[in-house]
Protein backbone atom coordinates (compact mmCIF):
# COMPACT_ATOMS: atom_id res chain seq x y z
CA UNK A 1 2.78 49.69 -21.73
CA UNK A 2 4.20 46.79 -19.42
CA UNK A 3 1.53 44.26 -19.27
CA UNK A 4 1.72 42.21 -15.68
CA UNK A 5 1.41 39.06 -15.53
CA UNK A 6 -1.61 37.50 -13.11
CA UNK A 7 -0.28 36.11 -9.60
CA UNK A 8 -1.29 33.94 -7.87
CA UNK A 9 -0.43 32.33 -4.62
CA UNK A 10 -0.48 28.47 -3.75
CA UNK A 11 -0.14 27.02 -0.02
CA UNK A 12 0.13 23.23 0.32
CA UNK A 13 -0.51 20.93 2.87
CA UNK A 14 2.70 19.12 4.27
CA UNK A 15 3.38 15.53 2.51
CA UNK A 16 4.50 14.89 -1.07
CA UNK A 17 0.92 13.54 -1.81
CA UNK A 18 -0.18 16.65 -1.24
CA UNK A 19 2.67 18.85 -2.61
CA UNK A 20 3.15 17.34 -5.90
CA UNK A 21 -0.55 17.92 -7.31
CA UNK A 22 -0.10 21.60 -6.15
CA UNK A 23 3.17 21.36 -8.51
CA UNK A 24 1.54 19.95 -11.31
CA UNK A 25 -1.19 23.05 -11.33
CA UNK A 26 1.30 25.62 -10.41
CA UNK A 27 2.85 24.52 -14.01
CA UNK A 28 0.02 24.57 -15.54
CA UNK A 29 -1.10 27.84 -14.59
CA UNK A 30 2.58 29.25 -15.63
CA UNK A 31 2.73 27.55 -18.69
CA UNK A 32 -0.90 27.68 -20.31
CA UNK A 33 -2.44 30.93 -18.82
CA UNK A 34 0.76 33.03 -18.12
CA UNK A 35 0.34 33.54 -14.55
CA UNK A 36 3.38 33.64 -11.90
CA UNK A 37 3.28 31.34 -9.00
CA UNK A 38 4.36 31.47 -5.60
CA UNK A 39 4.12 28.12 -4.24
CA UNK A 40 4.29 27.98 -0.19
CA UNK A 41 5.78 24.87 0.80
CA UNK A 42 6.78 23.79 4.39
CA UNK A 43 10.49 23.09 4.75
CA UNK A 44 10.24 19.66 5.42
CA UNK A 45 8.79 18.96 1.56
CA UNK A 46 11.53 22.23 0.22
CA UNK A 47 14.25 20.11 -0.86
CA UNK A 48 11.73 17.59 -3.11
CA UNK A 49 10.10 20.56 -4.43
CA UNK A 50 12.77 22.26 -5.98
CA UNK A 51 13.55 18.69 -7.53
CA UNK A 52 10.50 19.04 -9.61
CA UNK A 53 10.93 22.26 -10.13
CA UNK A 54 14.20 22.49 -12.30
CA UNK A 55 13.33 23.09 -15.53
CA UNK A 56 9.96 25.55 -14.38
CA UNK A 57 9.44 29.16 -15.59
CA UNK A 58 7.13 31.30 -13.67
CA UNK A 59 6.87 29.15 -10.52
CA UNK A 60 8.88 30.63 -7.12
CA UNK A 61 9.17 28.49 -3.95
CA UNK A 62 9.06 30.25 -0.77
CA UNK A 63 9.74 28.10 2.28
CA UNK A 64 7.98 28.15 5.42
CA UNK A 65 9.59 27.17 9.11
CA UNK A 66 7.20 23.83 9.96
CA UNK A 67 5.22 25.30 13.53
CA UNK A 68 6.31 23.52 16.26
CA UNK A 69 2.86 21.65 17.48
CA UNK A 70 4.67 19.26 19.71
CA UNK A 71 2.54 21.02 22.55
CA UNK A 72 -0.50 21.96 20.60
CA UNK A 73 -1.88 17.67 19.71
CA UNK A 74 -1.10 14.31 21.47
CA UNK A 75 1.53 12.05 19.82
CA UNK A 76 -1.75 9.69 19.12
CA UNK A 77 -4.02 11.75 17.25
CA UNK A 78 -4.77 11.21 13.75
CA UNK A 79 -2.71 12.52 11.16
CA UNK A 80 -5.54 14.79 9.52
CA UNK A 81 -5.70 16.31 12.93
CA UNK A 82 -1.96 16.95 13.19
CA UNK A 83 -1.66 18.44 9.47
CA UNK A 84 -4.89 20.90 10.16
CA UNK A 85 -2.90 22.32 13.18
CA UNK A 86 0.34 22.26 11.09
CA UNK A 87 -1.41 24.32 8.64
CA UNK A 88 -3.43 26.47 10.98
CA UNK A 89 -0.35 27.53 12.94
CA UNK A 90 1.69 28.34 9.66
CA UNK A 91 -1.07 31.09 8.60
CA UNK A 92 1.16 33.87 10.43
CA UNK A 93 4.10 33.61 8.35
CA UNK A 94 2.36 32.87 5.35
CA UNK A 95 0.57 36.40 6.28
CA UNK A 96 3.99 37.85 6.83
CA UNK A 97 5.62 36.23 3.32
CA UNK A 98 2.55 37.29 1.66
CA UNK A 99 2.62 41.06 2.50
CA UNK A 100 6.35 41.54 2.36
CA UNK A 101 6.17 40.01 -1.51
CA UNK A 102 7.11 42.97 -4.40
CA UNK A 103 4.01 41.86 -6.29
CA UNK A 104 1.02 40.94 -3.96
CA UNK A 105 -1.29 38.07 -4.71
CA UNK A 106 -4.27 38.38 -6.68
CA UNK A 107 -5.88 34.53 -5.56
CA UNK A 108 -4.53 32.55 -2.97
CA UNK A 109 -4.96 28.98 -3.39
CA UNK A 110 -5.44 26.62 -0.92
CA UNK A 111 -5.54 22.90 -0.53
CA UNK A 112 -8.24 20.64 1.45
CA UNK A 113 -6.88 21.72 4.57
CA UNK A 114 -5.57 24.93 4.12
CA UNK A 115 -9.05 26.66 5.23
CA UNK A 116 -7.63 28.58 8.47
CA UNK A 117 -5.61 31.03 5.41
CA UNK A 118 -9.40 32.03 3.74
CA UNK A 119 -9.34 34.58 6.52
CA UNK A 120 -6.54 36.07 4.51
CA UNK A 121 -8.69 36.84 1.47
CA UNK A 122 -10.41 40.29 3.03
CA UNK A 123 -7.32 41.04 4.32
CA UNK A 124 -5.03 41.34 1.08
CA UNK A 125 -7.81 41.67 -1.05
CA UNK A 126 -7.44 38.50 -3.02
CA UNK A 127 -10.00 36.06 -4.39
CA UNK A 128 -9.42 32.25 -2.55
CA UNK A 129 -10.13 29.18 -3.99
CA UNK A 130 -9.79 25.62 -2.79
CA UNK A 131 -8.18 22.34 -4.71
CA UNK A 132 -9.13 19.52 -4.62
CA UNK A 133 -6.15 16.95 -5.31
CA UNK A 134 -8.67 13.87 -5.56
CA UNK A 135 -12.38 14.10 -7.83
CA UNK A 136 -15.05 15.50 -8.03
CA UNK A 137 -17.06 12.40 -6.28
CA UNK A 138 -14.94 13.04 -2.99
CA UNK A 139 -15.43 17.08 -3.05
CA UNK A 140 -19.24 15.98 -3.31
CA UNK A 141 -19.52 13.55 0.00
CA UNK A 142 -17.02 15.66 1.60
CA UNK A 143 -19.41 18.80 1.44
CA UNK A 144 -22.93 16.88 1.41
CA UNK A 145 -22.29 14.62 4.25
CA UNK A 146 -21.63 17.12 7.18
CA UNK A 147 -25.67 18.39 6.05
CA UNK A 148 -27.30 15.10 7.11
CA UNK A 149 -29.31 15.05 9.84
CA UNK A 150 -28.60 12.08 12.44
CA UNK A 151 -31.21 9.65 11.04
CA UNK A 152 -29.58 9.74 7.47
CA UNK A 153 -26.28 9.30 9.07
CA UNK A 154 -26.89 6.36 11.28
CA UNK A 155 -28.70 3.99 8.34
CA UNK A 156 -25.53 4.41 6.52
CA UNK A 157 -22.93 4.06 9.43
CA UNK A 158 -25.00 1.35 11.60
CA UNK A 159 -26.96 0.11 9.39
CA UNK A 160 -24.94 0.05 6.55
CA UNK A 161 -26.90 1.54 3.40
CA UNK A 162 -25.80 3.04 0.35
CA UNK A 163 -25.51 7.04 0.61
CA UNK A 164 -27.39 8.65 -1.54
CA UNK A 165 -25.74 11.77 -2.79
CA UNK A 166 -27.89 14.06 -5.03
CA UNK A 167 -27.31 14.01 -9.23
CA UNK A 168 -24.49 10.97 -7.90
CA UNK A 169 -24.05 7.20 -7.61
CA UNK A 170 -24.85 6.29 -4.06
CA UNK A 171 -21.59 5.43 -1.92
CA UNK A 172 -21.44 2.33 -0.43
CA UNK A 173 -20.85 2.19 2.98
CA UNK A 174 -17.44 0.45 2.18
CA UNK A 175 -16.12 2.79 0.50
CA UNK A 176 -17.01 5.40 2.74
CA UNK A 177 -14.23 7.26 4.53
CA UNK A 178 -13.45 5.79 8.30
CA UNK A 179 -13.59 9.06 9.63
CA UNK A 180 -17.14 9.40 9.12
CA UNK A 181 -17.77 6.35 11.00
CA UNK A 182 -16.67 7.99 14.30
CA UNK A 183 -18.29 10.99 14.84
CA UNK A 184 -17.57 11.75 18.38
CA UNK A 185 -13.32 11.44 17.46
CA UNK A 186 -11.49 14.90 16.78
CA UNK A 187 -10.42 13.21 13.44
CA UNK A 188 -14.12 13.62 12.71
CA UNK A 189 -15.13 17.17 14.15
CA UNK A 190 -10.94 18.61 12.19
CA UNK A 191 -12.86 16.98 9.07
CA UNK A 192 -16.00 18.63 8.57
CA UNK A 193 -14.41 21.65 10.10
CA UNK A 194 -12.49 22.09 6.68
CA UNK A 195 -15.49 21.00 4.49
CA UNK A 196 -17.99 23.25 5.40
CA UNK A 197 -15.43 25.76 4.88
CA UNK A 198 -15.01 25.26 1.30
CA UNK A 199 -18.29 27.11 -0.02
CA UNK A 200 -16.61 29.92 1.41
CA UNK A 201 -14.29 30.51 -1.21
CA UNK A 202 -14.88 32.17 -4.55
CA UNK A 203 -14.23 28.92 -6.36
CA UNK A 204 -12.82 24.89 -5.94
CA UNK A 205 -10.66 23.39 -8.57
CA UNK A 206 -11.19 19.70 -8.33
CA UNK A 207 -8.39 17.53 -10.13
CA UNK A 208 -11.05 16.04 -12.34
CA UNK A 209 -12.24 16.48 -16.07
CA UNK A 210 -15.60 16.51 -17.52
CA UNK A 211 -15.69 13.00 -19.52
CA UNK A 212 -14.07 11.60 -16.16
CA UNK A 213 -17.13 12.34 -14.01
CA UNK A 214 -19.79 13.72 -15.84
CA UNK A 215 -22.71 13.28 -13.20
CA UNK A 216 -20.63 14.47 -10.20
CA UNK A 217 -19.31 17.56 -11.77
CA UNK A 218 -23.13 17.97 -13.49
CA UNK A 219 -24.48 17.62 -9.67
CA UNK A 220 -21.87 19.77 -8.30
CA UNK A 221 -22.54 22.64 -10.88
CA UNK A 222 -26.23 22.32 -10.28
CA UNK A 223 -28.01 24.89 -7.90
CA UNK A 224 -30.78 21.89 -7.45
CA UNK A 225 -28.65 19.30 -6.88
CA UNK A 226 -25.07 19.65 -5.10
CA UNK A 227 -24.35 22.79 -6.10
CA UNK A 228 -26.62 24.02 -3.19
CA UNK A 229 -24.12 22.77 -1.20
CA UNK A 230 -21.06 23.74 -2.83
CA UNK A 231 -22.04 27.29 -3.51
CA UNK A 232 -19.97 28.52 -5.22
CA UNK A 233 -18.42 27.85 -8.85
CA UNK A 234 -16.80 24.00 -8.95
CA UNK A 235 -13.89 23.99 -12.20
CA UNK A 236 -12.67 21.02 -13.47
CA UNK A 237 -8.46 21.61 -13.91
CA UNK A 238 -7.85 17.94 -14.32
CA UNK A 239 -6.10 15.47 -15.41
CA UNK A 240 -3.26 16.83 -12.86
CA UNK A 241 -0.40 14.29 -13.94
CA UNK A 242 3.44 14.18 -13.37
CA UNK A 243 5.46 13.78 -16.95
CA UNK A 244 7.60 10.97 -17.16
CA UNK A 245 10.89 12.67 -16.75
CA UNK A 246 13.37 10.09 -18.78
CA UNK A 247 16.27 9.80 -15.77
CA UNK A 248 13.05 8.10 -13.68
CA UNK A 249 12.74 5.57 -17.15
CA UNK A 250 16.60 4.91 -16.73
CA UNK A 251 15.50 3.19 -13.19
CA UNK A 252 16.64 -0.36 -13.00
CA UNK A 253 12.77 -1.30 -12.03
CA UNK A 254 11.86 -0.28 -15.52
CA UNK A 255 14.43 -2.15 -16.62
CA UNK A 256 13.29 -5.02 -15.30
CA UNK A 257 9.56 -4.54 -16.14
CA UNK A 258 10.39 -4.20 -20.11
CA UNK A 259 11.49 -7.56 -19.71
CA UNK A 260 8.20 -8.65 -18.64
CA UNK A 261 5.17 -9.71 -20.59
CA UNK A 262 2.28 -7.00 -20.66
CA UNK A 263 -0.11 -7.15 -18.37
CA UNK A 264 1.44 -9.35 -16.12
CA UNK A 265 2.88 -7.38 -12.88
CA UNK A 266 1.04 -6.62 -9.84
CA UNK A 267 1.65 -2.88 -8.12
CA UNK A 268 1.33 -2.53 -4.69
CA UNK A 269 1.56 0.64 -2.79
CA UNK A 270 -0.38 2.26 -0.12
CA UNK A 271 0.04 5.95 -0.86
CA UNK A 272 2.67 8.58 -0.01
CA UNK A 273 2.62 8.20 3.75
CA UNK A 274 0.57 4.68 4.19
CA UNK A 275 2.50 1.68 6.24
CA UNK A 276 0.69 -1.34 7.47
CA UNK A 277 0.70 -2.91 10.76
CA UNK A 278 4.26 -5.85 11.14
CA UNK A 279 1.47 -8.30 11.12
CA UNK A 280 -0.25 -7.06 8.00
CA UNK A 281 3.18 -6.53 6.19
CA UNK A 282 3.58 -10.28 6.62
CA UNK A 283 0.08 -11.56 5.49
CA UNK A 284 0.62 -9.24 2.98
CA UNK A 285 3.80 -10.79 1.85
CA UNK A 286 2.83 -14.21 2.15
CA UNK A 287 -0.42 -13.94 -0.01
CA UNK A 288 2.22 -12.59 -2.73
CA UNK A 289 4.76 -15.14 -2.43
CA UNK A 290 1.80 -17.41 -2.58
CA UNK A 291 0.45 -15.83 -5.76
CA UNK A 292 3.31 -17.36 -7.65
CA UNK A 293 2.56 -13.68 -9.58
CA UNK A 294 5.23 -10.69 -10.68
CA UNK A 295 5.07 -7.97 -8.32
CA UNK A 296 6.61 -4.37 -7.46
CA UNK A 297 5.84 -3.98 -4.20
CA UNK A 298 6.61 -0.11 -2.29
CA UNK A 299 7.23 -1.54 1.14
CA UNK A 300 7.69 0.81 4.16
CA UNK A 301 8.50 -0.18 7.64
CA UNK A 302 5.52 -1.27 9.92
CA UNK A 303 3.95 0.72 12.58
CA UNK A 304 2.86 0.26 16.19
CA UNK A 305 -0.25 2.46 16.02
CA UNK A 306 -1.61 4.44 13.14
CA UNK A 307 -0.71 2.96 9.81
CA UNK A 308 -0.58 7.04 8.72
CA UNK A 309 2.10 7.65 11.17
CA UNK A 310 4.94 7.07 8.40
CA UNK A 311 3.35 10.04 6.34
CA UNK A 312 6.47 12.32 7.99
CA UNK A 313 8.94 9.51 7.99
CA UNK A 314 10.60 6.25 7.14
CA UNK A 315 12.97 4.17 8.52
CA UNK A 316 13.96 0.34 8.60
CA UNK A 317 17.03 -1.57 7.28
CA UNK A 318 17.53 -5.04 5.86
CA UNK A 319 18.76 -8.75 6.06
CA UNK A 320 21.54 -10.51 4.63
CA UNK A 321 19.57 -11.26 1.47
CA UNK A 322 18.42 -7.54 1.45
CA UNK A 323 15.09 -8.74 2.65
CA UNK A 324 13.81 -5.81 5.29
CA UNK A 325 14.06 -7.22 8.93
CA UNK A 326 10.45 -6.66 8.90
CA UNK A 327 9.61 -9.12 6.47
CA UNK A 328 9.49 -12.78 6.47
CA UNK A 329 13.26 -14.36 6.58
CA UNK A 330 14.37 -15.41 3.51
CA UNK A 331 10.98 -13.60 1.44
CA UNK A 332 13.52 -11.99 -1.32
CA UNK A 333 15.50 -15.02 -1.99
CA UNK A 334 12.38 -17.09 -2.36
CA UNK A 335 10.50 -14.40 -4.94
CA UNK A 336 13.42 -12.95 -6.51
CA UNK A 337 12.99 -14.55 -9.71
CA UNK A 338 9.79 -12.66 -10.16
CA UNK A 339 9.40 -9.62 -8.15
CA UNK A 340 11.71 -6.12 -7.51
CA UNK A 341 10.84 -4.72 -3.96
CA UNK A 342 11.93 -1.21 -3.71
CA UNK A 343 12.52 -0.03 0.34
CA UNK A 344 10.48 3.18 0.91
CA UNK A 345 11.04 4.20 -2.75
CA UNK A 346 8.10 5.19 -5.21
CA UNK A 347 8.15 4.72 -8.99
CA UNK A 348 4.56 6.67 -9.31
CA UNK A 349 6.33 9.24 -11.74
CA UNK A 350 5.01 7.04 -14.44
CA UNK A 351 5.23 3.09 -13.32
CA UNK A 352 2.02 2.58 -12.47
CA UNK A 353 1.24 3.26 -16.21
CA UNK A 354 3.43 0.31 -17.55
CA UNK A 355 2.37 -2.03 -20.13
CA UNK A 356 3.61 -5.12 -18.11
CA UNK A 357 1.37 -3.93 -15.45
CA UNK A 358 -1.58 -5.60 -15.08
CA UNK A 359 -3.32 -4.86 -12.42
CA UNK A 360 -2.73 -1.67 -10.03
CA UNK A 361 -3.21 -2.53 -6.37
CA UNK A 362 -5.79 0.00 -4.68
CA UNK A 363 -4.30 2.66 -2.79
CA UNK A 364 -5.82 1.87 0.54
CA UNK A 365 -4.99 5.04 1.87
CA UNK A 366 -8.68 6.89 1.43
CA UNK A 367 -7.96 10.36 1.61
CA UNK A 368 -5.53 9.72 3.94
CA UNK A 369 -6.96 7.50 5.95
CA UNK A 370 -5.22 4.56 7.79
CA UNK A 371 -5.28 0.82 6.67
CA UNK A 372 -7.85 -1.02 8.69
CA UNK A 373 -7.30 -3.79 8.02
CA UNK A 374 -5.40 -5.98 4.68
CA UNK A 375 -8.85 -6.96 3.24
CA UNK A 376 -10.32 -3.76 2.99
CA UNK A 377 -9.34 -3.06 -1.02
CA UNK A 378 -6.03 -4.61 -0.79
């Protein structure tokens, strides 16, 4: 009797940061627990996707046309708000794709803003769950916070107090997210729009693992504690890592760092689609060249507006010395002896995890958010 295998669907959010981790579980659910995959991927990311993809059994692609939303948000608004439309307006043809498939779905999964396709669920008659890309700490403010009541809200936000999140360590109001600091912006209403829509799924995978967060995964799983909230069953699929593939070892940045002692390069980089401000870029480069330390530094062109607003594009060229235009004159002349700058080019398929590294530079970038300023965990 032919035994078939489990499918299961997979629809990611537009952006590498959030394609990849989608990758990395799509593998994993081919290659440990014998499912087949369809991963839904916008055309925009297709071409990188397959990339990753090469030597994969039991994980298809299926491209989707990126929804024209030129008329549907204002060239200004945030970046979460322009992905949620993105995604809400691709839910058609991922209907469509879905339906005309050989072998339907059994589970669609969905990523932190994929919640417009849970309507799909009754439809097809699949289960849906949600995945988280991040931990189990941000599934657990992202769910709790939209429950406050005004009062809780405003000693965090105005007054500045920790937030105390049940069965968790409290969040300072640092490290808070800067869209829950403006609660009368779209960016804030898209938000909890897709958080309160988690719980209703039949389950959230959070990129996490149980000696990793212990108390926030405890909490989550807890009827008493967060797992009112949540609702529904909160799994642990994590750590969600790329391999080190060896033609990304052959780079010549590796090459340079095995000539380094250990522990002694800094690695800067503010996330798959994070840019800084021209005038940032150049404090920012004159603290380092001031450091008199070894750096790798991702640099990406500045922006006008919203440092997010490279997260669909880069541009940007260089000077005679190959230092970018956008930098100081002269900056890679002056530091070459102890740094490698790579233009809009990302070693995170295993760099950051270096020996000669010594210190990795905080992605600034909280969950997407823009770069306030160069202070704030820079």
């Amino acid at each position: 009797m032919h035994i078939t295998k489990p499918h299961a669907a997979m629809f990611s959010s537009p952006g590498m940061g959030h394609v990849l981790p989608v990758i990395e579980l799509a593998k994993r659910l081919s290659a440990n627990h014998g499912f087949h995959v369809t991963v839904f991927v916008l055309e925009t990311d297709a071409a990188s996707v397959q990339s990753k993809l090469l030597n994969s059994t039991g994980v298809d692609i299926v491209n989707l046309p990126s929804p024209d939303i030129s008329g549907l948000v204002d060239p200004n608004d945030h970046v979460v708000t322009k992905i949620g439309v993105i995604m809400r307006e691709a839910v058609p043809t991922l209907r469509s794709k879905i339906v005309a498939m050989h072998q339907n779905p059994t589970a669609l999964i969905i990523d932190l803003f994929g919640t417009d396709a849970l309507c799909l669920a009754a439809e097809l008659n699949m289960l849906t769950y949600v995945f988280i890309a991040s931990n189990a700490r941000y599934l657990g403010v992202s769910i709790y916070y939209p429950t406050l009541d005004e009062v809780i809200k405003e000693e965090h936000t105005v007054q500045r107090k920790p937030l105390t999140i049940p069965g968790c360590e409290p969040v300072r109001f640092e490290d808070i997210m800067d869209a829950y600091l403006v609660p009368d912006e779209p960016v804030y209403l898209d938000l909890v729009r897709h958080c309160l829509a988690y719980p209703k799924a039949d389950g959230i995978l959070v990129n996490t693992w149980e000696e990793m967060e212990p108390k926030s995964l405890k909490s989550l799983q807890d009827p008493k504690l967060l797992g009112r909230v949540a609702r529904v069953p909160v799994y642990p699929v994590g750590p969600l890592c790329r391999p080190i593939q060896s033609s990304t070892t052959d780079h010549p940045v590796f090459d340079w760092l095995n000539k380094q002692p250990n522990e002694s390069v800094l690695y800067i980089s503010f996330g798959s689609g994070g840019s800084l401000t021209a005038q940032q870029l150049t404090e920012l480069a004159w603290g380092l060249e001031e450091s008199q330390q070894r750096f790798i530094w991702v640099v990406r062109p500045p922006v006008d507006g919203s440092s997010c607003s490279d997260y669909f594009s880069a541009k940007g060229g260089v000077t005679k010395d190959n230092t970018p235009e956008y930098l100081p004159e002269g900056f890679v002349t002056r530091t070459c002896d102890r740094d490698t700058a790579e233009l809009s080019l990302s070693i995170h398929g295993g760099g950051s995890a270096h020996e000669s590294l010594c210190k990795v530079t905080k992605e600034c970038q909280r969950f997407l958010e823009c770069v306030g300023d160069l202070g704030r965990g820079a």
